[in-house]
Protein backbone atom coordinates (compact mmCIF):
# COMPACT_ATOMS: atom_id res chain seq x y z
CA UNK A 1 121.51 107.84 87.88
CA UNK A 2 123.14 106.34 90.68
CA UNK A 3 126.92 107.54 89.61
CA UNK A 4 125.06 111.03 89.31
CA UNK A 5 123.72 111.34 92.64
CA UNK A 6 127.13 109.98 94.19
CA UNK A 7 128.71 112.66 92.34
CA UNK A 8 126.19 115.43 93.44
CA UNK A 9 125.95 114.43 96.97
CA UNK A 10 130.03 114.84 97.25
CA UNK A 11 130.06 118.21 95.16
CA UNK A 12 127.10 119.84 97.09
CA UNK A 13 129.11 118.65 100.75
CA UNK A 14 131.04 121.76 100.11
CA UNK A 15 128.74 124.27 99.72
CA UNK A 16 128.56 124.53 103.49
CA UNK A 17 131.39 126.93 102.70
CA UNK A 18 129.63 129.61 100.73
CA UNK A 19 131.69 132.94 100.39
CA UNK A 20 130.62 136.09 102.50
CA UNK A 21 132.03 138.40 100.19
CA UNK A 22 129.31 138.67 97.52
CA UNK A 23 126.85 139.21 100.33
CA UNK A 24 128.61 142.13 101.36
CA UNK A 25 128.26 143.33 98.21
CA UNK A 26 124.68 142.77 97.96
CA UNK A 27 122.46 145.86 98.00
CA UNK A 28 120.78 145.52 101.49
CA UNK A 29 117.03 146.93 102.14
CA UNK A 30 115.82 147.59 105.55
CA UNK A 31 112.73 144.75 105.28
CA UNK A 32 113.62 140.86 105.64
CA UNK A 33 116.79 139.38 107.56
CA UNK A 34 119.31 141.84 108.11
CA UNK A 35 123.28 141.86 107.67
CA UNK A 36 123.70 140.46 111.08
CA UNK A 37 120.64 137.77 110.96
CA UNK A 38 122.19 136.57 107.70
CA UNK A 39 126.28 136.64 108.91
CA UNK A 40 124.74 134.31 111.99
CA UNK A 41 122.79 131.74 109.63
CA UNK A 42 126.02 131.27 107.67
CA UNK A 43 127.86 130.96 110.58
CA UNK A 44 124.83 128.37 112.15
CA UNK A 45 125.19 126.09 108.41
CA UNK A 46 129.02 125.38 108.72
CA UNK A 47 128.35 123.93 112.57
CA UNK A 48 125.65 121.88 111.05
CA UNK A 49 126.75 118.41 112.56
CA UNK A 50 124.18 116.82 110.47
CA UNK A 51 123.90 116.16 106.38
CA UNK A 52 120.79 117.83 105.73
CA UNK A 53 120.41 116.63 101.95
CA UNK A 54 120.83 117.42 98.65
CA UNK A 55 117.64 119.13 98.17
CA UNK A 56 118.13 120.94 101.25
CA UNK A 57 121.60 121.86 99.97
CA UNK A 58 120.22 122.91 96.36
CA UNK A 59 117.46 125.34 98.33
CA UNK A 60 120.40 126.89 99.78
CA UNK A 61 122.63 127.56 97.38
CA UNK A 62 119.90 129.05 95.34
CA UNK A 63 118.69 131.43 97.97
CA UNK A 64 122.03 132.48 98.74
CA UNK A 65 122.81 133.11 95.13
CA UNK A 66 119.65 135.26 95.26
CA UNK A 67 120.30 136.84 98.09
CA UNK A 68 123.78 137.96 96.52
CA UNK A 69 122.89 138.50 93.29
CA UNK A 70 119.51 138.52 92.36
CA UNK A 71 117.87 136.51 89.90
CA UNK A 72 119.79 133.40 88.37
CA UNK A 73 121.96 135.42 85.59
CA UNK A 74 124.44 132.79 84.77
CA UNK A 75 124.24 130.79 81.35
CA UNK A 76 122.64 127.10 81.74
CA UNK A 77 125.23 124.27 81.87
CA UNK A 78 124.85 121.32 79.81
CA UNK A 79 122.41 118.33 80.09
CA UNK A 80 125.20 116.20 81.32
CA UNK A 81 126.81 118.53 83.26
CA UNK A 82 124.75 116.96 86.48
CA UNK A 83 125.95 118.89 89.72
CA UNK A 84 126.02 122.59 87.97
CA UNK A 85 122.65 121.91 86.03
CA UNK A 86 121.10 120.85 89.82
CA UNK A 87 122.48 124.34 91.08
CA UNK A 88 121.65 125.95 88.24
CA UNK A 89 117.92 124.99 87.88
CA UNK A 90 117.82 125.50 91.56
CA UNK A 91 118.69 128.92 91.41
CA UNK A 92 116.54 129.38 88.33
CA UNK A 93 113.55 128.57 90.11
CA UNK A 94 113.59 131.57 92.12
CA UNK A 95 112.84 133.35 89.09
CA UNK A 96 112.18 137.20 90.28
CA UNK A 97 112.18 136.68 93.97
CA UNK A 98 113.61 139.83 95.74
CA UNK A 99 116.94 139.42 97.29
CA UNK A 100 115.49 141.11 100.90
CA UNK A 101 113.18 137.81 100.37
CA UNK A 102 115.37 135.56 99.65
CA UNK A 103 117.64 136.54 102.69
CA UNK A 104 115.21 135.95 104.91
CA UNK A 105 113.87 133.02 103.33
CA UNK A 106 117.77 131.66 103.71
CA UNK A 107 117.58 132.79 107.46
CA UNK A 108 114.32 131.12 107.73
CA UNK A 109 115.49 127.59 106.83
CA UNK A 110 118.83 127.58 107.90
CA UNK A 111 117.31 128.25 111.45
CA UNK A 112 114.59 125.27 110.57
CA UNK A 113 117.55 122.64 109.93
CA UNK A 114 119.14 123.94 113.06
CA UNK A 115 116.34 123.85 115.49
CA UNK A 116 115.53 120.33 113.54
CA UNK A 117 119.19 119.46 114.56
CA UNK A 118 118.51 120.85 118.30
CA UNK A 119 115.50 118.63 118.68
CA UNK A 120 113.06 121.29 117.91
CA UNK A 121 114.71 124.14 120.10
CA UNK A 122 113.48 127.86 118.86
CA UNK A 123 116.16 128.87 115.89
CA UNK A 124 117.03 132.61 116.62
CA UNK A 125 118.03 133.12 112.86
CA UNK A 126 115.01 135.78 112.20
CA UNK A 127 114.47 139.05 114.38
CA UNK A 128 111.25 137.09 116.48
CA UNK A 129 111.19 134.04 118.42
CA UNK A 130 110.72 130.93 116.07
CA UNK A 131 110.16 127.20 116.34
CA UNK A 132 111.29 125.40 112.85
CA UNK A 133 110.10 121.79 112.03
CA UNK A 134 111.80 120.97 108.60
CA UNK A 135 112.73 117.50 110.14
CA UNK A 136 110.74 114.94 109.17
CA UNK A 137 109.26 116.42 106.04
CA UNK A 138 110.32 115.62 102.37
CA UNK A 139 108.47 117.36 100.11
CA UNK A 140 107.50 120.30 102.91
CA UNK A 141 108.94 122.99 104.93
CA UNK A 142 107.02 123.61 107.93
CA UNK A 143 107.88 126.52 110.32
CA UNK A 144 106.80 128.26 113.36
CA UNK A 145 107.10 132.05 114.09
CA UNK A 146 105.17 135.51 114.94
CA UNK A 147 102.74 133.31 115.90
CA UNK A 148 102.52 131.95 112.17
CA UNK A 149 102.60 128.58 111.31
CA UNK A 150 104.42 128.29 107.33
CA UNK A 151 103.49 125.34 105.52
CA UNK A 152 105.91 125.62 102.30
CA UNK A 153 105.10 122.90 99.12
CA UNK A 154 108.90 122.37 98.50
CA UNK A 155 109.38 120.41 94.71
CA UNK A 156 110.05 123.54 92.82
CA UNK A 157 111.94 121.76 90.31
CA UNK A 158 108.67 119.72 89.86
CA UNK A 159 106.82 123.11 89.99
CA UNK A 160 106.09 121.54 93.60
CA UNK A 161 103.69 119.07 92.19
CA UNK A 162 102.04 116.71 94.68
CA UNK A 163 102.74 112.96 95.18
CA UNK A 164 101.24 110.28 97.06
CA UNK A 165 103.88 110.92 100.09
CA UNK A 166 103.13 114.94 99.54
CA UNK A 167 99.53 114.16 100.36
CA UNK A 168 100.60 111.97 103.63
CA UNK A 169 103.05 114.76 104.37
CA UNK A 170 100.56 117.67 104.13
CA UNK A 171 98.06 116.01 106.11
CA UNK A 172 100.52 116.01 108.86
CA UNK A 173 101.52 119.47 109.05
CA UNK A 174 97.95 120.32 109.20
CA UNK A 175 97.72 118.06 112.35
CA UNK A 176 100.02 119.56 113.80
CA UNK A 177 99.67 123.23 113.13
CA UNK A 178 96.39 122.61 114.62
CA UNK A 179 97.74 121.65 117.57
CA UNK A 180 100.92 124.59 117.72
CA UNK A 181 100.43 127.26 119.57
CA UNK A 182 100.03 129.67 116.56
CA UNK A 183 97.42 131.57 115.42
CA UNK A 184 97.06 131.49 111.96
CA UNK A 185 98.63 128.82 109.10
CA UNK A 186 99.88 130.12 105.57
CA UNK A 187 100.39 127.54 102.54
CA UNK A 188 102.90 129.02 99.92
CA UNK A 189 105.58 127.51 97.05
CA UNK A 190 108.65 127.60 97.05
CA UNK A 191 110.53 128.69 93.09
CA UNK A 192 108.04 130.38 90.65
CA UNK A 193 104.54 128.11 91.30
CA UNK A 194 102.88 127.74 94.15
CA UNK A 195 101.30 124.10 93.38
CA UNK A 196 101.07 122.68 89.78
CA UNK A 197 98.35 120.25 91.54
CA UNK A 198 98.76 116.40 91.60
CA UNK A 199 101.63 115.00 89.93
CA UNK A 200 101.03 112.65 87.55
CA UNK A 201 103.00 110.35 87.87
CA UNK A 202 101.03 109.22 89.98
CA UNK A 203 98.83 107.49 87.75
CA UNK A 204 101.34 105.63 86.79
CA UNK A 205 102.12 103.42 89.69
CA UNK A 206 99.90 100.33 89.60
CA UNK A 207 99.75 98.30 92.72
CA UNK A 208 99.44 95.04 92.52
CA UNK A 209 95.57 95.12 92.63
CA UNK A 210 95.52 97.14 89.40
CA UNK A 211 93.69 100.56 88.23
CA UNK A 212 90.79 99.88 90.48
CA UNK A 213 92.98 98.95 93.72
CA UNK A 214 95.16 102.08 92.80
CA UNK A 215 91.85 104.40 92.52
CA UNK A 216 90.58 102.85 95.76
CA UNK A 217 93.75 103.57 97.27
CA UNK A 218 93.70 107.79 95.81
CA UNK A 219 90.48 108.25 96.67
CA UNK A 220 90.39 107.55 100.33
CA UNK A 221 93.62 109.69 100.17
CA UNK A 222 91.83 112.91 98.78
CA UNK A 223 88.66 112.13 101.22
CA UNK A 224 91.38 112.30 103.90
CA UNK A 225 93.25 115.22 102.67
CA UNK A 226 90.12 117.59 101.76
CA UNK A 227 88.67 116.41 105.57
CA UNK A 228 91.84 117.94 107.28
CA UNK A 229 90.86 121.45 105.58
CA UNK A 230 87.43 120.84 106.52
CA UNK A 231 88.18 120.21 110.22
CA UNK A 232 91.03 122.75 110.43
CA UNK A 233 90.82 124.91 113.46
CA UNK A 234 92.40 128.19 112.33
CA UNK A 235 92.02 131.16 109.55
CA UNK A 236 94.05 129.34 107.14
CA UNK A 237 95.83 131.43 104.22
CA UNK A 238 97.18 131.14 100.81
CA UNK A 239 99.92 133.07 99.52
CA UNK A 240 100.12 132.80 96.13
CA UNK A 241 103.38 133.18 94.71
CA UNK A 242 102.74 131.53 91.42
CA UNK A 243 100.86 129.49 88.93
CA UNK A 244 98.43 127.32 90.94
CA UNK A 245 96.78 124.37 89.29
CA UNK A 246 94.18 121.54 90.24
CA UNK A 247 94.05 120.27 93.93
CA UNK A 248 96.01 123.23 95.37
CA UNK A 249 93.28 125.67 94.13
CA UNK A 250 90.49 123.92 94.78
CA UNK A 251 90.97 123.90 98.36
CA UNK A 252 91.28 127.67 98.47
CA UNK A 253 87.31 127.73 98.82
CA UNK A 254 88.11 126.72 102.38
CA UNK A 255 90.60 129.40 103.03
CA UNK A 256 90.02 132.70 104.95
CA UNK A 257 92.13 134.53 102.47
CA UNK A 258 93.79 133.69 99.14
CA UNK A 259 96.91 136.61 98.88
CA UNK A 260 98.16 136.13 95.18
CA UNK A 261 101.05 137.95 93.34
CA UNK A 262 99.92 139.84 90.24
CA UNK A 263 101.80 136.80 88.08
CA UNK A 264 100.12 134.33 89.91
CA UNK A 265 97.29 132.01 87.97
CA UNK A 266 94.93 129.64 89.04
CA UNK A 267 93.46 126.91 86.72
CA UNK A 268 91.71 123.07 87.65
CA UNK A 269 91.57 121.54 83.73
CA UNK A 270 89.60 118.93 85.11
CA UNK A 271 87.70 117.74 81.87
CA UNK A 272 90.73 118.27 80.05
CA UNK A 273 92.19 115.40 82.16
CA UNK A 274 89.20 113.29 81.98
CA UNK A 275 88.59 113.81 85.50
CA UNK A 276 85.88 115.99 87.48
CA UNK A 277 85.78 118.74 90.75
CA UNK A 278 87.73 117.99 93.69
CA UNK A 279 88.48 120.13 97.13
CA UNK A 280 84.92 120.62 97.38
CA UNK A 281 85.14 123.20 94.97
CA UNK A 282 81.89 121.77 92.83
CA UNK A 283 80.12 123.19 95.99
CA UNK A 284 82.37 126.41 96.81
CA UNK A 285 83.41 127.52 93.58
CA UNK A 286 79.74 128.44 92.13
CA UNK A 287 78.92 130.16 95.97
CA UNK A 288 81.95 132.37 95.66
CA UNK A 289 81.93 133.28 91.62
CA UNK A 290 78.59 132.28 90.72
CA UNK A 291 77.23 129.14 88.55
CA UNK A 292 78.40 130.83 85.00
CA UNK A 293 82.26 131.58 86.13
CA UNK A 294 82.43 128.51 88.18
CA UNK A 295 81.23 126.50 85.19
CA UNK A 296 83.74 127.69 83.32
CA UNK A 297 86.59 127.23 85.67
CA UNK A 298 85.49 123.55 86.45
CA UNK A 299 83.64 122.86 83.56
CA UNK A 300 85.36 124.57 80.55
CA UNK A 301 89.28 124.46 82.13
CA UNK A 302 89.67 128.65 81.96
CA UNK A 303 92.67 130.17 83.80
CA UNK A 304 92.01 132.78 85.56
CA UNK A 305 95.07 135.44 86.43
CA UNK A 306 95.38 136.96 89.91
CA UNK A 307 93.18 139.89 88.62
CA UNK A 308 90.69 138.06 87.49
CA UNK A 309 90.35 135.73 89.87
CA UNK A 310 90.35 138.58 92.73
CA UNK A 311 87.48 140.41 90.64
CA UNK A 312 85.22 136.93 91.15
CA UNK A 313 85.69 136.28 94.89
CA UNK A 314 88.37 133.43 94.47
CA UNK A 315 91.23 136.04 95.88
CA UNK A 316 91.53 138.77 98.41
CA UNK A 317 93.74 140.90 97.46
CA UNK A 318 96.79 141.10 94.74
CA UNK A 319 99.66 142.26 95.36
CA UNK A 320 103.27 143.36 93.11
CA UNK A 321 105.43 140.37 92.33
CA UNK A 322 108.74 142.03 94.13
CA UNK A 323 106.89 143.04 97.38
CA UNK A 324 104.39 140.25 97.49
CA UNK A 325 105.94 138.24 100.51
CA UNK A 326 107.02 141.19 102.32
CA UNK A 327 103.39 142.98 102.00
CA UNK A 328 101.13 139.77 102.85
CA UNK A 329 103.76 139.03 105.68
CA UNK A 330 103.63 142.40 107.14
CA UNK A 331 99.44 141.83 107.26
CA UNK A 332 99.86 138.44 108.72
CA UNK A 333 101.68 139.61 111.39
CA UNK A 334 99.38 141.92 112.30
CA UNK A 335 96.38 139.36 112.47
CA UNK A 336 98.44 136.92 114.37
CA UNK A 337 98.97 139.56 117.30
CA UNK A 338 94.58 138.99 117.49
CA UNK A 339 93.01 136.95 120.61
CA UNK A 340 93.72 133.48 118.73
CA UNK A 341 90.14 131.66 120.75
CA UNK A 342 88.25 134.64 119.55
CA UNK A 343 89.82 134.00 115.80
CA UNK A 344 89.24 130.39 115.77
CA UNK A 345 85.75 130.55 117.68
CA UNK A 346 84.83 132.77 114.82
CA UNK A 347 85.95 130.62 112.36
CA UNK A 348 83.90 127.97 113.43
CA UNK A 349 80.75 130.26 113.99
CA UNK A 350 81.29 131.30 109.93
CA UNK A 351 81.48 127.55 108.61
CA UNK A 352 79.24 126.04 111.17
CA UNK A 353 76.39 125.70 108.85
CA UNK A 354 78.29 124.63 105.94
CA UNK A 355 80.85 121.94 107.38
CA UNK A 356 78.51 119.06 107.37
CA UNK A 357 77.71 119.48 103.54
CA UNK A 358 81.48 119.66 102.68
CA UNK A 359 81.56 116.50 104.44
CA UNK A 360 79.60 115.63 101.97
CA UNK A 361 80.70 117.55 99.03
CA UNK A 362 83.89 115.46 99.35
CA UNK A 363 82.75 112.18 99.84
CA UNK A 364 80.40 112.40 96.62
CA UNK A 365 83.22 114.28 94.84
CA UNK A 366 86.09 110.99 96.14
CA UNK A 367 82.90 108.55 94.58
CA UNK A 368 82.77 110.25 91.23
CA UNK A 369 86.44 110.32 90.98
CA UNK A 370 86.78 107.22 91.97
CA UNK A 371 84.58 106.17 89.00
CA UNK A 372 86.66 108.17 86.84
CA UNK A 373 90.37 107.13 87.48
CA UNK A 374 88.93 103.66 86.28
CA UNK A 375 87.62 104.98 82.93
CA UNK A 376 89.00 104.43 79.77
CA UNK A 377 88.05 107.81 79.09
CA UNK A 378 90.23 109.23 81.82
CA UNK A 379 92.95 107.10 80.73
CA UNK A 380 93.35 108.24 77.58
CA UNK A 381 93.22 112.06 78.76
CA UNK A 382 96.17 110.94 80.96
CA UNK A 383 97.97 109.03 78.31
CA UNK A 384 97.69 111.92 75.82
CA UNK A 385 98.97 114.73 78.20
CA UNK A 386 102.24 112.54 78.68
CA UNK A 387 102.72 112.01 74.90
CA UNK A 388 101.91 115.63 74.45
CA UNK A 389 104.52 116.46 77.07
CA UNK A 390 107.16 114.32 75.34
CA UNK A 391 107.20 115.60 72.32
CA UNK A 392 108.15 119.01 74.50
């Protein structure tokens, strides 16, 4: 693994270099980054002074290739062919995004590694004003503009899964997009799922104080992580640009609006796991659908689609896969131009009389996982998805 990564860091130096022709040939549309915007972000990556990574480096070359020529349409190299497989699954990921997207999503974070570079001076990449904080962040783009704060999970080769750092790292962001000067903050994925919830793997690293040390350790982590939606100052909203499983939906019963794509699905298989409600959703989940579809969401482990899950309260609106991010961006925009104190003072008003019993939700919710992490029960559940998985 270590040859492959030397090997992959050298080959994906060069893609600093990426051709303008195919762009040119790339059918333009009047909505994202235009022909200009995009001719300047290539032109900001080769000054880059800084190596910004290999998965920085992967996210580019895929959303350049999508910019230029749509969805990944070249055959899959083999296993062992390391670099070209990285690029490939990279671009794969992408799956349907439209190139006008993907152009300005290339913009976007070529302006966040520059203004990251520049110490966190406003990147001038995209047609508005923007302050970009990639820097810092491993599993996370965060980024500031139109008075929007972005908050991007960014594993999508993982199906941007969440680990014990992604936790830490989410946390964060929320701190300080609390304290930013924008108005509203929008969670999204990066590839084809928005979250596929908490990575497993993280079961599967013991400390030294065994299983109970390790669920000791998770649990004040979650009652952290659920708090910081709790206490979050500003409408906060999900765009939903995929599958979203577990911890990443729960949450959305503390959102202001859930956008989804009409391919996006949401699903918490819980019992399945050997595990129970998290997120507060054990409280939020039966006020928004009702006891009966709550129960079976939670209870039962049904995934819902986007339709389905709009028709029961859980979403706000649905919207075509190919003009998802353009149409929820175009309504963001518009509510971020609103008197921000009147927006969060309303807020505040709204979930005044609930935000001492989510305080609670999640601490009895933490206890009762807690409890189950050390179960054999729970362990078995685990054990059995990973076989299951293996023989994939």
């Amino acid at each position: 693994m270590a040859i492959a990564g030397f090997r992959l860091t050298r080959c994906l130096g060069r893609l600093s270099g990426l051709p303008a022709q195919g762009f040119r040939r790339a059918n333009m549309s009047a909505m994202g980054a235009t022909v200009e915007q995009f001719e300047e972000a290539k032109s900001k990556l080769s000054s880059l002074k800084k190596d910004p990574g290999n998965d920085a480096k992967l996210r580019i070359y895929a959303l350049f290739k999508q910019a230029t020529r749509g969805p990944c349409d070249a055959p899959k190299p083999g296993m062992l062919d390391f670099v070209n497989k990285a690029k490939w699954d990279a671009w794969n990921s992408l799956g349907s995004l439209a190139q006008e997207e993907a152009r300005q999503r290339y913009c976007d974070l070529i302006g966040s590694l520059a203004a990251a570079e520049e110490g966190g001076s406003p990147a001038r990449v995209a047609a508005a004003p923007a302050t970009a904080t990639a820097g810092g962040y491993d599993c996370l783009l965060v980024d500031t503009r139109d008075n929007i704060t972005t908050v991007t999970f960014n594993r999508p080769a993982k199906k941007n899964a969440i680990t014990t750092r992604m936790y830490e790292e989410i946390i964060e962001a929320l701190g300080q997009a609390a304290r930013d000067p924008s108005v509203i903050t929008v969670f999204t994925g990066a590839g084809d799922y928005y979250c596929s919830g908490n990575d497993l793997s993280n079961f599967t690293k013991i400390p030294e104080g065994g299983v109970e040390q390790m669920a000791k350790d998770g649990g004040e982590l979650l009652r952290k992580y659920v708090k910081a939606f709790i206490d979050f100052p500003k409408p906060l909203v999900a765009l939903v640009n995929g599958p979203a499983v577990g911890i990443s939906v729960t949450v959305m019963g503390m959102f202001e609006l859930v956008y989804a794509s009409e391919s996006a699905t949401f699903h918490t298989p819980f019992t399945q796991l050997g595990q129970s409600p998290e997120g507060c959703s054990s409280y939020t989940f039966p006020r928004i659908m009702g006891y009966g579809k709550a129960n079976e969401m939670l209870l039962f482990n049904k995934k819902l689609t986007a339709a389905q899950a709009c028709e029961l309260g859980l979403v706000t609106r649905v919207f075509p896969d190919r003009s998802f991010h353009s149409e929820a961006r175009s309504l963001l925009e518009s509510y971020a131009k609103l008197p921000p104190d009147s927006l969060a003072l309303s807020k505040r008003l709204i979930r005044s009389g609930e935000k001492e019993h989510l305080h609670a939700v999640n601490d009895a919710e933490v206890e009762r996982l807690m409890e189950r992490w050390t179960s054999e029960e729970c362990f078995n559940a685990v054990m059995s998805f990973f076989q299951a998985k293996a023989k994939l």
